[in-house]
C-alpha atoms as a PDB file:
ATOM      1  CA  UNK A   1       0.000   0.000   0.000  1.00  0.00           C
ATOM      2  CA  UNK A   2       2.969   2.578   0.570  1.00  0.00           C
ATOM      3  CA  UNK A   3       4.392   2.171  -2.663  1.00  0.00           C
ATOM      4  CA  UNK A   4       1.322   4.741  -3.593  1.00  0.00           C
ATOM      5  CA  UNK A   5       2.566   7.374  -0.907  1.00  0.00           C
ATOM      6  CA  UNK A   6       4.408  10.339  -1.456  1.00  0.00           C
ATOM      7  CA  UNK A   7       7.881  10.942   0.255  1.00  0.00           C
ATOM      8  CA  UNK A   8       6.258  12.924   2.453  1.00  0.00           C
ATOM      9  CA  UNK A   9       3.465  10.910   3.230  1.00  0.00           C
ATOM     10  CA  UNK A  10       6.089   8.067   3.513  1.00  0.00           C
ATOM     11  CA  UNK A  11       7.900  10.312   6.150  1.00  0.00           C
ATOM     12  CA  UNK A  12       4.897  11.124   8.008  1.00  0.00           C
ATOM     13  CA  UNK A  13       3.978   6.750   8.963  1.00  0.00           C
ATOM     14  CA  UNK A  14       8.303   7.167   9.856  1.00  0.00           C
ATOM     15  CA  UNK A  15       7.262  10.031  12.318  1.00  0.00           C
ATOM     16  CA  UNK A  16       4.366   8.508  13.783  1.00  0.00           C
ATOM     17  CA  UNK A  17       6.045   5.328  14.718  1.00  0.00           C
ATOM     18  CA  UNK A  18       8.668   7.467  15.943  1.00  0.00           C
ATOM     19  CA  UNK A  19       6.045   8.983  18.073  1.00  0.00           C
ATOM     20  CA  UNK A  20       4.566   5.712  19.233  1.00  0.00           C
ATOM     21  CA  UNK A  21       8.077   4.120  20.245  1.00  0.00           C
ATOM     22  CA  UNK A  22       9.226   7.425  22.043  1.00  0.00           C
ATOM     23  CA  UNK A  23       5.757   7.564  24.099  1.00  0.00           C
ATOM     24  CA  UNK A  24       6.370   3.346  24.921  1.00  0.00           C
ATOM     25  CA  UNK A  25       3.288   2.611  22.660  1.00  0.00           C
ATOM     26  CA  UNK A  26       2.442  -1.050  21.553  1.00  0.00           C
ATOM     27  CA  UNK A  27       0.705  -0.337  18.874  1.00  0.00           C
ATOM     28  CA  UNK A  28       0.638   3.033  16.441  1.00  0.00           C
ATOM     29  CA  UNK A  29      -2.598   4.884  16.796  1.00  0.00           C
ATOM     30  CA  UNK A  30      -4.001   7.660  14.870  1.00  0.00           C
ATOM     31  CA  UNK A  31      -2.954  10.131  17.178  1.00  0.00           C
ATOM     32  CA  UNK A  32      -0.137   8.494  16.310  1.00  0.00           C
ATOM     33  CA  UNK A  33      -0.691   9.371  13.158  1.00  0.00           C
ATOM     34  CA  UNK A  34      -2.042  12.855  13.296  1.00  0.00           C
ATOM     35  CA  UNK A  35       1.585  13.528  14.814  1.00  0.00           C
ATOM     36  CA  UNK A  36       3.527  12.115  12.298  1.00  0.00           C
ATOM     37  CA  UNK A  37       1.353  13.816   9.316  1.00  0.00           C
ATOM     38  CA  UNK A  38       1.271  17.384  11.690  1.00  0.00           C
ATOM     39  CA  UNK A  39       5.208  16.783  11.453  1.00  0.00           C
ATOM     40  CA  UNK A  40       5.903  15.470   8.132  1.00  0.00           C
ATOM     41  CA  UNK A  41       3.888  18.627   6.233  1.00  0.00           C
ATOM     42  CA  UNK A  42       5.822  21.608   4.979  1.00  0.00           C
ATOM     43  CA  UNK A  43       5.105  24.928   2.941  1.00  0.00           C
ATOM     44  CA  UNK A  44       1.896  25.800   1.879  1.00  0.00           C
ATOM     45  CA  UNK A  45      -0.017  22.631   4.048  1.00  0.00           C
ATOM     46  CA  UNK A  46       2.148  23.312   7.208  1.00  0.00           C
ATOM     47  CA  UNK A  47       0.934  26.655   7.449  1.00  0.00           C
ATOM     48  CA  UNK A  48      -2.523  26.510   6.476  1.00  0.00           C
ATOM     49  CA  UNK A  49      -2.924  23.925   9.332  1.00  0.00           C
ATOM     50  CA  UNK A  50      -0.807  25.982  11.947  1.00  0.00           C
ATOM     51  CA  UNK A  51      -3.085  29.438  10.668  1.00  0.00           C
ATOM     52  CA  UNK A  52      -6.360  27.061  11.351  1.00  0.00           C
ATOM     53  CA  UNK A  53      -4.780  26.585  15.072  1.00  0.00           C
ATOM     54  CA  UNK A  54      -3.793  22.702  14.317  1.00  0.00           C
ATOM     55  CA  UNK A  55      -0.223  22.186  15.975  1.00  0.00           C
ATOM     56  CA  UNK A  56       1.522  19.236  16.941  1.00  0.00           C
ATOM     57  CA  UNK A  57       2.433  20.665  20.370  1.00  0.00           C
ATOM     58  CA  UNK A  58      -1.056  20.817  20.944  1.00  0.00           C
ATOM     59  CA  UNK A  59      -2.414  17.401  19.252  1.00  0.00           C
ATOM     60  CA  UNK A  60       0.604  15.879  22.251  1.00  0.00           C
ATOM     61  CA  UNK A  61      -1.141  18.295  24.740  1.00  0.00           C
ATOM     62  CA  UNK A  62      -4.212  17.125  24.389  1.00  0.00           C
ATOM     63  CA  UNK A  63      -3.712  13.823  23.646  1.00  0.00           C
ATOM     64  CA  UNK A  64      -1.739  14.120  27.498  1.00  0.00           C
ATOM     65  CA  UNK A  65      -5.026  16.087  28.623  1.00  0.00           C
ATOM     66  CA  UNK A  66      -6.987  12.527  27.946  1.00  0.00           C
ATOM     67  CA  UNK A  67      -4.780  10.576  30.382  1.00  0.00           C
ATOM     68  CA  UNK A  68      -7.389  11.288  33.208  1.00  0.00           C
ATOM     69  CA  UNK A  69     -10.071  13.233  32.091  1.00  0.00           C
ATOM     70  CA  UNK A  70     -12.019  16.012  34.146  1.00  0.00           C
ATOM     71  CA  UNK A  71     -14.966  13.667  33.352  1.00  0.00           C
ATOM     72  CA  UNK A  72     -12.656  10.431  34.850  1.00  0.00           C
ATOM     73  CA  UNK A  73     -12.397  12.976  37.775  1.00  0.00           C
ATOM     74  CA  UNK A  74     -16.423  13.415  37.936  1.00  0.00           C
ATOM     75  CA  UNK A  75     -17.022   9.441  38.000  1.00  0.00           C
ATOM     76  CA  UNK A  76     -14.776   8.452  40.415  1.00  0.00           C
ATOM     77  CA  UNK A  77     -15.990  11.118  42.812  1.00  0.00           C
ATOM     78  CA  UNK A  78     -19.610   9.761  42.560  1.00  0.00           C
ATOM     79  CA  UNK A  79     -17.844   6.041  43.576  1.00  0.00           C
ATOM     80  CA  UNK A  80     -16.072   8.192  46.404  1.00  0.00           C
ATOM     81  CA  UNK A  81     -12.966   8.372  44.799  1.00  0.00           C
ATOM     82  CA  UNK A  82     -11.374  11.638  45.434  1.00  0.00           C
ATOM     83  CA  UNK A  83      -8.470  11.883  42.187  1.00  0.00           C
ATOM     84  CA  UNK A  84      -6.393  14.608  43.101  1.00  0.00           C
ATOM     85  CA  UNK A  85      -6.234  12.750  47.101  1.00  0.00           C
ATOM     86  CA  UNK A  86      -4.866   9.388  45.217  1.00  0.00           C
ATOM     87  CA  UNK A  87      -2.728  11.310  42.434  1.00  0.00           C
ATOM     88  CA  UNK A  88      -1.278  13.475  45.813  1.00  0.00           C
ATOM     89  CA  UNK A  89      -0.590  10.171  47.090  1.00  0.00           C
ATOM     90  CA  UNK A  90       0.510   8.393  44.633  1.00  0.00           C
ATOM     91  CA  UNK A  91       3.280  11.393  44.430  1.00  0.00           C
ATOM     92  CA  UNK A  92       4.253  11.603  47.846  1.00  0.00           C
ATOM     93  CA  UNK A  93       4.853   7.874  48.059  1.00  0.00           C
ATOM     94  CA  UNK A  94       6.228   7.005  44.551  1.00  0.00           C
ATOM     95  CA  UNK A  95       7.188  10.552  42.810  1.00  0.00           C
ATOM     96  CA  UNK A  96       4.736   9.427  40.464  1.00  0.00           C
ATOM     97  CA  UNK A  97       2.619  12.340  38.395  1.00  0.00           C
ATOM     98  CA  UNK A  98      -0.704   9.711  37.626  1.00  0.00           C
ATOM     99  CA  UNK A  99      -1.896  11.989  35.525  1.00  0.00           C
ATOM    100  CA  UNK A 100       0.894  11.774  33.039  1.00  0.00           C
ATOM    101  CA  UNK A 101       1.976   8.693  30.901  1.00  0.00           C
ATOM    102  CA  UNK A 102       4.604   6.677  31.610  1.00  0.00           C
ATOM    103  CA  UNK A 103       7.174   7.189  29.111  1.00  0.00           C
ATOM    104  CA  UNK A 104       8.922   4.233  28.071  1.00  0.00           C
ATOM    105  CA  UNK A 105      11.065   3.254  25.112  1.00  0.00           C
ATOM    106  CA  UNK A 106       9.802   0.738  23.593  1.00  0.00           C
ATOM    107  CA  UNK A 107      11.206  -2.003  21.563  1.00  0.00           C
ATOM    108  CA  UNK A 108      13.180  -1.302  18.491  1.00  0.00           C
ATOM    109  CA  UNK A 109      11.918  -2.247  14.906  1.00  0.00           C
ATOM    110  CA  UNK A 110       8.520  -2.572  13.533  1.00  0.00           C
ATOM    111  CA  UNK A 111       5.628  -1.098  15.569  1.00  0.00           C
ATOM    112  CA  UNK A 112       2.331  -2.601  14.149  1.00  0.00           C
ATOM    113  CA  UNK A 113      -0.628   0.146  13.260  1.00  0.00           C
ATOM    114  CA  UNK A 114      -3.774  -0.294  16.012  1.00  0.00           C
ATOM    115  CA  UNK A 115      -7.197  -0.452  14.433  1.00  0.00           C
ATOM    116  CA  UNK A 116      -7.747   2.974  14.530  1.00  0.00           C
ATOM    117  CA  UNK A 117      -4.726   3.811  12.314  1.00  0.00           C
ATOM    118  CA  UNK A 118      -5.198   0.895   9.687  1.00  0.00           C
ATOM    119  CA  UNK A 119      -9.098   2.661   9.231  1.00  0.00           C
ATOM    120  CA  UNK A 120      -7.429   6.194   9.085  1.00  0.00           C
ATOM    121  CA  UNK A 121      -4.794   5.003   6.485  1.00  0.00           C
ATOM    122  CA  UNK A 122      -7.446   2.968   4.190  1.00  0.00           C
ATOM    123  CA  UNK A 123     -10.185   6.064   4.206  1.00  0.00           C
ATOM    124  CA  UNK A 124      -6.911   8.183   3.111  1.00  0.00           C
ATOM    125  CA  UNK A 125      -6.711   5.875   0.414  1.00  0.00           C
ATOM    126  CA  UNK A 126     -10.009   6.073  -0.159  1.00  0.00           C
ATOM    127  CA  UNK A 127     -10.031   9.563  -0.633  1.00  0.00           C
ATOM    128  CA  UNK A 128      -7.029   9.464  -2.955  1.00  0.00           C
ATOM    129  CA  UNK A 129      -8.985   6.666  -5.319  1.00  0.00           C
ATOM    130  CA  UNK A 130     -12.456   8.629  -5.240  1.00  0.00           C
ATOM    131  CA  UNK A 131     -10.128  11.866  -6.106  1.00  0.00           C
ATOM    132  CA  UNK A 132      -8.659  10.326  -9.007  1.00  0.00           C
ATOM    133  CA  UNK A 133      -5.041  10.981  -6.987  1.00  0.00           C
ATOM    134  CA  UNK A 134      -2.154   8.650  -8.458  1.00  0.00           C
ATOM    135  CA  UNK A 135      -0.653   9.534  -5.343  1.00  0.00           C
ATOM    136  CA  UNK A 136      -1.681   9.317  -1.646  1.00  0.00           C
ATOM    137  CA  UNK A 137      -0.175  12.736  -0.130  1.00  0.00           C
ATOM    138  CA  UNK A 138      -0.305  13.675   3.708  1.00  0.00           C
ATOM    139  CA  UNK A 139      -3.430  15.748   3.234  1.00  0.00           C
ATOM    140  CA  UNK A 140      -5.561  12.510   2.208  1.00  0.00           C
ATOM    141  CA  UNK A 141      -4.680  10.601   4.824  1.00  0.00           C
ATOM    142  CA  UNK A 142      -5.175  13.650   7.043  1.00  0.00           C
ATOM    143  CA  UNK A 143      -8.903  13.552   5.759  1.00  0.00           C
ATOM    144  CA  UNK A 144      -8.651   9.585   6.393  1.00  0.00           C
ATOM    145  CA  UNK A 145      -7.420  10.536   9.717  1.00  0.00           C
ATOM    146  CA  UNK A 146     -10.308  13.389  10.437  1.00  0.00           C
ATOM    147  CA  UNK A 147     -13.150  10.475   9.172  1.00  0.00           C
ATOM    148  CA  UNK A 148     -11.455   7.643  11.335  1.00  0.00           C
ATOM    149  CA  UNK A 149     -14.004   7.238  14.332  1.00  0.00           C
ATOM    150  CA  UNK A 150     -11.070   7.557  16.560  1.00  0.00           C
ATOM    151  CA  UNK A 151     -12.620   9.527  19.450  1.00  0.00           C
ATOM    152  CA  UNK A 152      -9.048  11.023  20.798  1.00  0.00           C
ATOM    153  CA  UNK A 153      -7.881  12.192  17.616  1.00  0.00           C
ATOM    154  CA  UNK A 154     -11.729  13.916  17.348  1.00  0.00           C
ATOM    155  CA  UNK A 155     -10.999  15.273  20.535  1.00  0.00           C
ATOM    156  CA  UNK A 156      -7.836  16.487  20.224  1.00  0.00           C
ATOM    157  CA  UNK A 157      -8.240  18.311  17.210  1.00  0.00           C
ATOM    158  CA  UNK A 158     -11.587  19.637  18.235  1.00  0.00           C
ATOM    159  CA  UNK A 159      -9.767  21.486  20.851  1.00  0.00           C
ATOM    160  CA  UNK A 160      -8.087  23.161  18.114  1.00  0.00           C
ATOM    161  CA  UNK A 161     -10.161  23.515  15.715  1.00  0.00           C
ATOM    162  CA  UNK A 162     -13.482  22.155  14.100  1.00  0.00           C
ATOM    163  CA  UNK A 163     -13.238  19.060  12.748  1.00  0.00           C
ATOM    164  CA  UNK A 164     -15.425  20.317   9.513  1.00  0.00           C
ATOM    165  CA  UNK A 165     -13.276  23.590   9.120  1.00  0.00           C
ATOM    166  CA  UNK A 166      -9.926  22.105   9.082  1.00  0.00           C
ATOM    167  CA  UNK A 167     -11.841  18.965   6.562  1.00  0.00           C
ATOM    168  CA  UNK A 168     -12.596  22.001   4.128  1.00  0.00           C
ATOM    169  CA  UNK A 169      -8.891  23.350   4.280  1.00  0.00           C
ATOM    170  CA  UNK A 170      -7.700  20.070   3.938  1.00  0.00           C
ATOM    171  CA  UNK A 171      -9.856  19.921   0.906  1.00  0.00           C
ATOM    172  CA  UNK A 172      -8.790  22.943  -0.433  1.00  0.00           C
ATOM    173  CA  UNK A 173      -5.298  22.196  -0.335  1.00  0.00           C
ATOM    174  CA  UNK A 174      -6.140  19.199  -1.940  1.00  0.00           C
ATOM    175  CA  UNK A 175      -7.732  20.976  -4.767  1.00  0.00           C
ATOM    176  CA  UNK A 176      -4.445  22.949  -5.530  1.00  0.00           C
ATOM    177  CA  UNK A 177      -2.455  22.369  -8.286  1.00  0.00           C
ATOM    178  CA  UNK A 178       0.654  20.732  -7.651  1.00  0.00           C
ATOM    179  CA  UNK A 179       3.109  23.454  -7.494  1.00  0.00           C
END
């Protein structure tokens, strides 16, 4: 299926398994993904996505945001959990922040794709087939990414931006002519 990618869109799976093995992921997600794509765009799609507020400082910031939710928070107080008591603990004993992942290297070589990124890649390809693209660029499987039904990534970008507003830049850049 890569042999159909750009160099950049080549570069971008590169960065996102980069991402997954440097945040001691089993598995490559479309977060994952986002990342790597976020990373591996330059010139005219780089900027149109930083002007629309979509960064991948803050895709990582709130992808950390969703470790423990404010909502996790709310549901473990009505059990009679109190979070920040157990995360104060959990410091004071261990010098453990709970609300931050663990970051671990993981293993070196291939990372397999979780089912979230596998859907995000095929509904870039997708895109690129119903387009009439001989190419799959970083932008299609940025639109494969934004139709995935991977909540975080929906999330995370929402906090950004609208998920249909940065889907009609996308588009748009898309629609350019290759320069």
């Amino acid at each position: 299926m890569f042999e159909r990618f750009t160099r950049e869109a080549r570069s971008a799976v590169v960065l996102a398994q980069e991402e997954a093995r440097d945040h001691g992921a089993d598995r490559i997600t479309a977060t994952h993904l986002l990342i790597g794509v976020l990373s591996g765009l330059a010139g005219d799609a780089r900027r149109v996505l930083e002007d629309a507020g979509l960064t991948v400082d803050g895709v990582r910031a709130a992808a950390a945001d969703r470790v423990l939710t404010d909502s996790d928070a709310e549901a473990l107080r009505g059990i009679g959990i109190d979070l920040d008591a157990v995360a104060n603990a959990v410091a004071d004993r261990f010098g453990l922040d709970i609300r931050r992942p663990i970051r671990r290297r993981f293993r070196t070589g291939h990372i397999p794709f979780a089912a979230s990124a596998k859907d995000a890649l095929a509904l870039g390809l997708r895109e690129a087939i119903a387009r009439q693209d001989s190419m799959i660029r970083c932008e299609h499987v940025l639109i494969g990414i934004l139709r995935s039904d991977d909540d975080a990534v929906r999330a995370a970008v929402e906090t950004m931006v609208p998920v249909a507003d940065l889907r009609a830049r996308v588009y748009e850049l898309l629609d350019r002519p290759a320069a």
